[in-house]
N, C-alpha and C. Protein backbone atom coordinates (compact mmCIF):
# COMPACT_ATOMS: atom_id res chain seq x y z
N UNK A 1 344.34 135.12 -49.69
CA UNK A 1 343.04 135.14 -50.31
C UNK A 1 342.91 133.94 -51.24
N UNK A 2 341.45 133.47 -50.38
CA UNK A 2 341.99 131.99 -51.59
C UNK A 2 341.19 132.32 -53.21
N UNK A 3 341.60 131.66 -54.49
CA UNK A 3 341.11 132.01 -55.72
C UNK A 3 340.09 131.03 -55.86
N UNK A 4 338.90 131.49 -56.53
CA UNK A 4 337.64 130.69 -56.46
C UNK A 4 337.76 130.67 -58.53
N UNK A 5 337.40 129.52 -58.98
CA UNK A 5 337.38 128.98 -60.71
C UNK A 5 336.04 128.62 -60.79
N UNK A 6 335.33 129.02 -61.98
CA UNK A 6 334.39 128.63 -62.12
C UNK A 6 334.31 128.13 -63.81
N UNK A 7 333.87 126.93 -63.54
CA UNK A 7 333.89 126.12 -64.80
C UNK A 7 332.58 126.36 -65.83
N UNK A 8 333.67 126.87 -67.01
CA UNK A 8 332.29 127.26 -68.16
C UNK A 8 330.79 126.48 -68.24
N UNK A 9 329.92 126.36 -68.55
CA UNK A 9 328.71 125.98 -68.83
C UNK A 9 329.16 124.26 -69.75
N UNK A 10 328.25 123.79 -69.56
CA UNK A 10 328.50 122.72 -70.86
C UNK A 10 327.46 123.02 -72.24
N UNK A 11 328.33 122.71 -73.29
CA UNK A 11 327.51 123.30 -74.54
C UNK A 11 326.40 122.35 -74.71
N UNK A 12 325.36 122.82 -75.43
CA UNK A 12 324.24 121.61 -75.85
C UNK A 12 324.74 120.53 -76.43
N UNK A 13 324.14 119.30 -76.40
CA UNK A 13 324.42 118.42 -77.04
C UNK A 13 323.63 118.85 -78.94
N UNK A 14 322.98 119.64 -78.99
CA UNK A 14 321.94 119.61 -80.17
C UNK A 14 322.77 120.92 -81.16
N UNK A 15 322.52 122.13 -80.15
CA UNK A 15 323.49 123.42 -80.77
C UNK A 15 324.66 123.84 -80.85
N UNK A 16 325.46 123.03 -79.78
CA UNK A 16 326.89 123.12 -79.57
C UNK A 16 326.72 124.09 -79.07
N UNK A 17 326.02 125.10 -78.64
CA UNK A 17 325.65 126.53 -77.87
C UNK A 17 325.74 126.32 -76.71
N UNK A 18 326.67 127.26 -75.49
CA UNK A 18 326.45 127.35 -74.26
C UNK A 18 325.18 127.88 -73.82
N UNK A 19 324.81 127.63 -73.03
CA UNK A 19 323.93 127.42 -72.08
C UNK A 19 323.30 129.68 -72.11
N UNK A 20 324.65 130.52 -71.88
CA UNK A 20 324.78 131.40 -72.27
C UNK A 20 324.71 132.34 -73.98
N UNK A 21 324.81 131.39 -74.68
CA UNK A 21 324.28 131.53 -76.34
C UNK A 21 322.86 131.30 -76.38
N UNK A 22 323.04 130.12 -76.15
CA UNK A 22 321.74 129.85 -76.37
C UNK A 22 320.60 130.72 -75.84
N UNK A 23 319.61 131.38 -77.45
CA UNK A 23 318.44 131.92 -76.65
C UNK A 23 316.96 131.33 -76.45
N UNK A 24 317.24 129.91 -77.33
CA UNK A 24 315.99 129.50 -77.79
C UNK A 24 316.18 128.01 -78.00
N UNK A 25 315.53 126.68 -77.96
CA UNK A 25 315.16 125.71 -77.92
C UNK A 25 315.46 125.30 -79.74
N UNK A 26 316.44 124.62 -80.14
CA UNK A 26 316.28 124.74 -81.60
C UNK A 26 314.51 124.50 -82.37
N UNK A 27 314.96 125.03 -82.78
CA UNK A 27 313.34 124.51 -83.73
C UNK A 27 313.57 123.76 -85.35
N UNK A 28 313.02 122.63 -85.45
CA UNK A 28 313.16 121.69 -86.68
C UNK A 28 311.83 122.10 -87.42
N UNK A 29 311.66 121.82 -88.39
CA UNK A 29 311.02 122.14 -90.02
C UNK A 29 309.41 120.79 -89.67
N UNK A 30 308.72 121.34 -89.78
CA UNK A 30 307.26 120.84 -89.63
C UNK A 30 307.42 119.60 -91.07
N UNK A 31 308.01 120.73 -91.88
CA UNK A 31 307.79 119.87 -93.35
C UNK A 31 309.10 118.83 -94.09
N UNK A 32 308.61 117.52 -94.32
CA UNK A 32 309.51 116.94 -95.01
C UNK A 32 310.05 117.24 -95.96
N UNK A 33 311.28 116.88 -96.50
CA UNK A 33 311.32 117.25 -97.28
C UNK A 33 310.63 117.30 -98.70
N UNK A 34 310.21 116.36 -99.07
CA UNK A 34 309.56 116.06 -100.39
C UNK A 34 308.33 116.81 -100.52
N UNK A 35 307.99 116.84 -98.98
CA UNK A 35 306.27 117.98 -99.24
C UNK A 35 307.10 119.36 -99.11
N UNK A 36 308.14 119.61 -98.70
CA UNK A 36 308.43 120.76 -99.15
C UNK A 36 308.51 121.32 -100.35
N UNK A 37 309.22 120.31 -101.30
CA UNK A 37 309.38 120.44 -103.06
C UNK A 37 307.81 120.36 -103.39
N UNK A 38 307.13 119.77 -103.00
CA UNK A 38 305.66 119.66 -103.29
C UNK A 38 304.77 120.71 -103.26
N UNK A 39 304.89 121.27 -101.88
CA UNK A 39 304.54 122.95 -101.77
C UNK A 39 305.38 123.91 -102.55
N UNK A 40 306.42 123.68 -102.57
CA UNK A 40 307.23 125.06 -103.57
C UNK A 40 306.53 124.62 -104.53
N UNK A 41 306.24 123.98 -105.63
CA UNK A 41 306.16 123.74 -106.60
C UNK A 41 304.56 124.25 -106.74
N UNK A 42 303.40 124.34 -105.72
CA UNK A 42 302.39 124.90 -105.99
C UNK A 42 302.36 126.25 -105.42
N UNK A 43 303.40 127.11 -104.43
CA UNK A 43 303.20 127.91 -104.30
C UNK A 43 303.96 128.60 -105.82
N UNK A 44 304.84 128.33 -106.38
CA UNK A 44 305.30 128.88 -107.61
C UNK A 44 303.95 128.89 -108.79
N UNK A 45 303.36 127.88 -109.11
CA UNK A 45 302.27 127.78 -109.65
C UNK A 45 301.52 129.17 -109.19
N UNK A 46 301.52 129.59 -107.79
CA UNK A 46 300.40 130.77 -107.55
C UNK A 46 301.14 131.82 -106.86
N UNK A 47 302.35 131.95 -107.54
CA UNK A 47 303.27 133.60 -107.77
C UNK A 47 302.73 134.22 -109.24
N UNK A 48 301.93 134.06 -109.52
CA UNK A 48 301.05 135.01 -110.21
C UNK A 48 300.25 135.77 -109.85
N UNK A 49 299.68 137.14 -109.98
CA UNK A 49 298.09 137.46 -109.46
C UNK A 49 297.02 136.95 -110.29
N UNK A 50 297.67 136.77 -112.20
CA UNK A 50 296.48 135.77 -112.58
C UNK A 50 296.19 135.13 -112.14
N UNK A 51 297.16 134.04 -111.84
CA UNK A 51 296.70 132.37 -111.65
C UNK A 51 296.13 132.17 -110.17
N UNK A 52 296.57 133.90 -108.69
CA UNK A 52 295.29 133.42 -108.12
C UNK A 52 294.53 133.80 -107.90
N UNK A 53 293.88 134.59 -109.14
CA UNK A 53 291.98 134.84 -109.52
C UNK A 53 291.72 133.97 -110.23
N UNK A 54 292.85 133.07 -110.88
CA UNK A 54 291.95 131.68 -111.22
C UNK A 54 291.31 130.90 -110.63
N UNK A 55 292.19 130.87 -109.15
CA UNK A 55 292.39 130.17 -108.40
C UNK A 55 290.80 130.07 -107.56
N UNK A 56 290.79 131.41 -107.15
CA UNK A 56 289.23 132.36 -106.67
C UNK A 56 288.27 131.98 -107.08
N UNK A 57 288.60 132.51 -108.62
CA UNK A 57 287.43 132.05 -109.09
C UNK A 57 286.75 130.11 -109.14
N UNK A 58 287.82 129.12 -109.62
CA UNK A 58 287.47 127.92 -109.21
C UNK A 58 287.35 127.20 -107.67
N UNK A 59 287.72 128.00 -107.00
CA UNK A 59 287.06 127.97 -105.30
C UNK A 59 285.99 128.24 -105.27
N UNK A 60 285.78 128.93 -105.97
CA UNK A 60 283.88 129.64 -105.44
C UNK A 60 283.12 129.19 -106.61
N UNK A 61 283.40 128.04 -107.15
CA UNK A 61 282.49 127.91 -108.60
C UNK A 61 282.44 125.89 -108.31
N UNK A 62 281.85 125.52 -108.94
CA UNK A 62 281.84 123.98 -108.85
C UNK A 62 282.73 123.68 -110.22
N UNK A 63 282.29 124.44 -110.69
CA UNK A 63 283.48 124.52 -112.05
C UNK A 63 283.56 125.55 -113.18
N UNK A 64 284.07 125.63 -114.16
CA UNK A 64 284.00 127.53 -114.89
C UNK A 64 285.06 127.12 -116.03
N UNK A 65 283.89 127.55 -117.28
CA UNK A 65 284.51 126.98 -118.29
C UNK A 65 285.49 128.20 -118.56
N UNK A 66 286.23 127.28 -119.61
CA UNK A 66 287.89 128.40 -119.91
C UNK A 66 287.28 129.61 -120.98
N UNK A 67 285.89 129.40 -121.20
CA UNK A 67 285.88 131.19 -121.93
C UNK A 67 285.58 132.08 -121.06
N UNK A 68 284.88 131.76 -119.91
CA UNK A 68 284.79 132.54 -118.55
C UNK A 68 286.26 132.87 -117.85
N UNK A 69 286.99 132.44 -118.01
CA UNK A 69 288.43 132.74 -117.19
C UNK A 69 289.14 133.66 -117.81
N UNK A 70 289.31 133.58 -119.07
CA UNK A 70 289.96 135.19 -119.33
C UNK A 70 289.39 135.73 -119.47
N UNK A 71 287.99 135.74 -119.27
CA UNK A 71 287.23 137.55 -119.17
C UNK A 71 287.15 137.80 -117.65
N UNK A 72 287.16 136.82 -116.82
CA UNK A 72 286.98 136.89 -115.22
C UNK A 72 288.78 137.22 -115.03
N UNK A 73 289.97 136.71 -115.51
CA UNK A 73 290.87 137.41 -115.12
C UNK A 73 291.22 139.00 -115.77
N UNK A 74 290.50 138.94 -117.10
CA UNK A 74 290.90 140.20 -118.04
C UNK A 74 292.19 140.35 -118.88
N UNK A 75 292.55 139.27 -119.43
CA UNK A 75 293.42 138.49 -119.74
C UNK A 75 293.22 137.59 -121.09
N UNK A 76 293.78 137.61 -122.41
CA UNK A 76 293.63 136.78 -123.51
C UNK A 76 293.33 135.00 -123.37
N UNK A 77 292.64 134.77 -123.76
CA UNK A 77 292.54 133.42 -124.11
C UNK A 77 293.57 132.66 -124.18
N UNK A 78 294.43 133.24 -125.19
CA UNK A 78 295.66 132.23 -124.76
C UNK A 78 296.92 132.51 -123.85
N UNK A 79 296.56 133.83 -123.01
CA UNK A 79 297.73 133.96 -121.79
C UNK A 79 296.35 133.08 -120.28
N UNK A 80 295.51 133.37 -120.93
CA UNK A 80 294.53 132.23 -119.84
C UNK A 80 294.71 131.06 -119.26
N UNK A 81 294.75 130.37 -121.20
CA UNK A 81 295.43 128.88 -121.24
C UNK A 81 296.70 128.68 -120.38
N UNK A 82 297.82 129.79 -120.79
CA UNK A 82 298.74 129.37 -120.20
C UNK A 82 298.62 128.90 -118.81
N UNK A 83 298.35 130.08 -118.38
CA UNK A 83 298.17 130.26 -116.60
C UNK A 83 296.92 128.69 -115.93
N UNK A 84 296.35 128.33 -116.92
CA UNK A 84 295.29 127.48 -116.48
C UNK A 84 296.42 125.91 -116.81
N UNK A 85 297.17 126.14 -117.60
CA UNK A 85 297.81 124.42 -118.21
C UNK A 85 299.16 124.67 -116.76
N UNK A 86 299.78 125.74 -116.41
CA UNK A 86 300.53 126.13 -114.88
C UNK A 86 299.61 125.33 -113.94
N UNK A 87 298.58 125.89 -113.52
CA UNK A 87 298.08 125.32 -112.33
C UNK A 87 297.68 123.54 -112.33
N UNK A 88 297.06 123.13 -113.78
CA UNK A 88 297.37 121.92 -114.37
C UNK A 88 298.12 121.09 -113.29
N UNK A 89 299.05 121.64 -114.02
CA UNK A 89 300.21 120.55 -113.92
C UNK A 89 300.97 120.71 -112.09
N UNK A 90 300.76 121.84 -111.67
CA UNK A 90 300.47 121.70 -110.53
C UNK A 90 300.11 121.08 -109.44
N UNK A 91 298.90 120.26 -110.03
CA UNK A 91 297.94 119.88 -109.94
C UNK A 91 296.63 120.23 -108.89
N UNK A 92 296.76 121.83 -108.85
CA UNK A 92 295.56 122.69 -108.15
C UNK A 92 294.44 122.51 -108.85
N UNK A 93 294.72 122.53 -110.41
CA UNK A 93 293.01 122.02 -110.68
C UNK A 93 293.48 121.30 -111.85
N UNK A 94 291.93 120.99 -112.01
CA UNK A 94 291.80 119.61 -113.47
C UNK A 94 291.06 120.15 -114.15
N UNK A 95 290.63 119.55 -115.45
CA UNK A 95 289.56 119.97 -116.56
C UNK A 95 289.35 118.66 -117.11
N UNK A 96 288.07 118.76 -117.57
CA UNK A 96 287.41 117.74 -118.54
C UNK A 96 286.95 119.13 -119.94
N UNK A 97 286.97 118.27 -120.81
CA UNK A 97 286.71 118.05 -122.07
C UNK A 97 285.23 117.99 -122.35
N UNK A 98 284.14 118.96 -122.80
CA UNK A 98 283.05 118.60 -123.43
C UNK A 98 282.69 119.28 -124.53
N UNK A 99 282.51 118.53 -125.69
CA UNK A 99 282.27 119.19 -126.92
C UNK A 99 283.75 119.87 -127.27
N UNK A 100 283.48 121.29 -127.73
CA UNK A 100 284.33 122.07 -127.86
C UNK A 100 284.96 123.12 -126.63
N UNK A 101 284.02 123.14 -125.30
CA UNK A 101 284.61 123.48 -123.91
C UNK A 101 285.37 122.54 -123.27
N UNK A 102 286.07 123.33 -122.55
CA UNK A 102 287.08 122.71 -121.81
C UNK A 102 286.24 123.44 -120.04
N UNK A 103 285.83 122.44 -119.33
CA UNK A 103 285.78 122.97 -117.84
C UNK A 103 286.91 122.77 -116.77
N UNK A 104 287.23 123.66 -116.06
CA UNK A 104 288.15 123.56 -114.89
C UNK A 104 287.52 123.81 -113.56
N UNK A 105 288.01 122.65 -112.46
CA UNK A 105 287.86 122.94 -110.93
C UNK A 105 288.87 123.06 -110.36
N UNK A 106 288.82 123.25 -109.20
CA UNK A 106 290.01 123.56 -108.31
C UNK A 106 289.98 121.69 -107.48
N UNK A 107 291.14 121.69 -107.18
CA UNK A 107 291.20 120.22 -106.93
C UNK A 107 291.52 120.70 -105.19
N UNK A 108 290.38 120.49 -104.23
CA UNK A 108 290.69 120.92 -103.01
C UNK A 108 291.26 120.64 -101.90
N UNK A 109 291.74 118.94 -102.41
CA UNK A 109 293.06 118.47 -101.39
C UNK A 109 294.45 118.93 -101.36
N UNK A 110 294.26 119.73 -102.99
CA UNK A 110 295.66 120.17 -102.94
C UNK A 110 295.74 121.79 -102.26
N UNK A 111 294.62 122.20 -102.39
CA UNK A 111 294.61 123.39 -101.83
C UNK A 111 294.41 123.34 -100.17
N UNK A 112 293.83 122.21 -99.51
CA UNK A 112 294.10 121.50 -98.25
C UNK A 112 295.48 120.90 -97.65
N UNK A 113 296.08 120.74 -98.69
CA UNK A 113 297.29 120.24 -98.06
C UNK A 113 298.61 121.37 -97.98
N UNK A 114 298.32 122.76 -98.59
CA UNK A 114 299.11 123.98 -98.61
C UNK A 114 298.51 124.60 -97.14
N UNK A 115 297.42 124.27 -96.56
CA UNK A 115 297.13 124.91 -95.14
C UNK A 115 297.36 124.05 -94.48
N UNK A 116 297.45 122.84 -94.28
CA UNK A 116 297.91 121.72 -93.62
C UNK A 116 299.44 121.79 -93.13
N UNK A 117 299.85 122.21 -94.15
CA UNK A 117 301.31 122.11 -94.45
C UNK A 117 301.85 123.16 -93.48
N UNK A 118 301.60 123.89 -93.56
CA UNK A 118 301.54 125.72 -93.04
C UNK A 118 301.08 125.49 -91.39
N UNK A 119 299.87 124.62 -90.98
CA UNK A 119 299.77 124.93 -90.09
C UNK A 119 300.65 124.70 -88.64
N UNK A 120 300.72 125.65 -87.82
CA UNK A 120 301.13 125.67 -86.66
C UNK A 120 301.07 124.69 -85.13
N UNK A 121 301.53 123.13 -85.79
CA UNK A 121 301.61 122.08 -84.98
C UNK A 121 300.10 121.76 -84.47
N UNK A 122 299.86 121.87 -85.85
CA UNK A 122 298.46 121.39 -86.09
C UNK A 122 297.28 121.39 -85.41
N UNK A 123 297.51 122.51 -84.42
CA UNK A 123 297.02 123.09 -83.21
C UNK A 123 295.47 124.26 -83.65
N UNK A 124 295.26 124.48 -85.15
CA UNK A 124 294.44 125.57 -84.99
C UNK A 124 294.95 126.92 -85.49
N UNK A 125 296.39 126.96 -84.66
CA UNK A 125 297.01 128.29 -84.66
C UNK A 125 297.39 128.73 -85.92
N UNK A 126 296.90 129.81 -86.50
CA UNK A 126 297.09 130.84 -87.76
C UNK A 126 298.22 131.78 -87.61
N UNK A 127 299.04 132.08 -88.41
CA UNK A 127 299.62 133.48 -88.02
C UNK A 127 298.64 134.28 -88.45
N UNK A 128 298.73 135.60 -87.63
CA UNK A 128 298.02 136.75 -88.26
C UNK A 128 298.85 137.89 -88.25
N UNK A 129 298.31 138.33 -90.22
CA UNK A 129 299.25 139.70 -90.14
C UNK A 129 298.90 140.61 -89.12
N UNK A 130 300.26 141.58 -88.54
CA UNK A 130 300.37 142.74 -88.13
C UNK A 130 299.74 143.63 -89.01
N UNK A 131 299.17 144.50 -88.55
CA UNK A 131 298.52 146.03 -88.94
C UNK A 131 299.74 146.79 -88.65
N UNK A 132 300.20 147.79 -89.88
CA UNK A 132 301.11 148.90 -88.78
C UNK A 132 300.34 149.86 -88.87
N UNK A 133 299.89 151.16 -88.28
CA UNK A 133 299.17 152.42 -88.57
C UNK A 133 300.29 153.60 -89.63
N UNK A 134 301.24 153.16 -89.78
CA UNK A 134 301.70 154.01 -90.95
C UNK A 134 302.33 155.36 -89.68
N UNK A 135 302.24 155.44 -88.31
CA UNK A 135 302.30 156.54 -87.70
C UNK A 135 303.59 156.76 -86.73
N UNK A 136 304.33 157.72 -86.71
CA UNK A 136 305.73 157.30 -85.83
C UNK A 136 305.60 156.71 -84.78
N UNK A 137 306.53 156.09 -83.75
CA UNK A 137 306.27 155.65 -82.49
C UNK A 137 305.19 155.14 -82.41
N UNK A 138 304.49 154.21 -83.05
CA UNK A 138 303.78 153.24 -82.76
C UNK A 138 303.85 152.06 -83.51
């Protein structure tokens, strides 16, 4: 009986994964690095729920002075400030100076470049959350 050998797979050149490991095509990072530190740094800015009804609120406003923001978040004047000099420096929004008000907008390239960033090979494609019904077996 003659003996038949069969020679393992060759591993990827990319995963070092046989052919048999391998379940998937590696996948590399959309984002550079530096816009990565760029995005962490504004999504940390808006790990608050204050800072994003600030946020809300200067999306839907052309601008909204800072005595309107802590009564629109429900929130002191000066935990307002804080959360408003955070996004600052962020640089999600800006303020000018008039008189004795201070106005803030939302600066919308930066809030353009966090969906930019995000998007799905720039194709359109959104993730969308799953619904679960809360119900067994389904």
């Amino acid at each position: 009986m003659a003996s038949t050998t069969t020679t393992p797979p060759e591993a990827d050149p990319i995963t070092g994964l046989t052919a048999l490991d391998a379940c998937c095509q590696p996948i590399r990072s959309g984002v550079a690095d530096a816009s990565a530190q760029a995005l962490a740094e504004m999504f940390k800015a808006l790990a608050d729920p204050a800072r994003v009804k600030i946020m809300s609120m200067l999306l839907n406003a052309d601008e909204v002075c800072a005595c309107d923001i802590s009564q629109g978040i429900g929130k002191s004047a000066a935990t307002a400030s804080h959360h408003l000099k955070i996004l600052k420096e962020s640089g999600l929004a800006i303020s000018e100076r008039r008189g004795t008000w201070v106005y803030y907008r939302a600066v919308p390239q930066r809030v353009a470049a966090i969906r930019d960033a995000l998007a799905l090979g720039g194709s359109g494609h959104r993730l969308q959350h799953r619904r679960t019904t809360g119900r067994a077996g389904t």
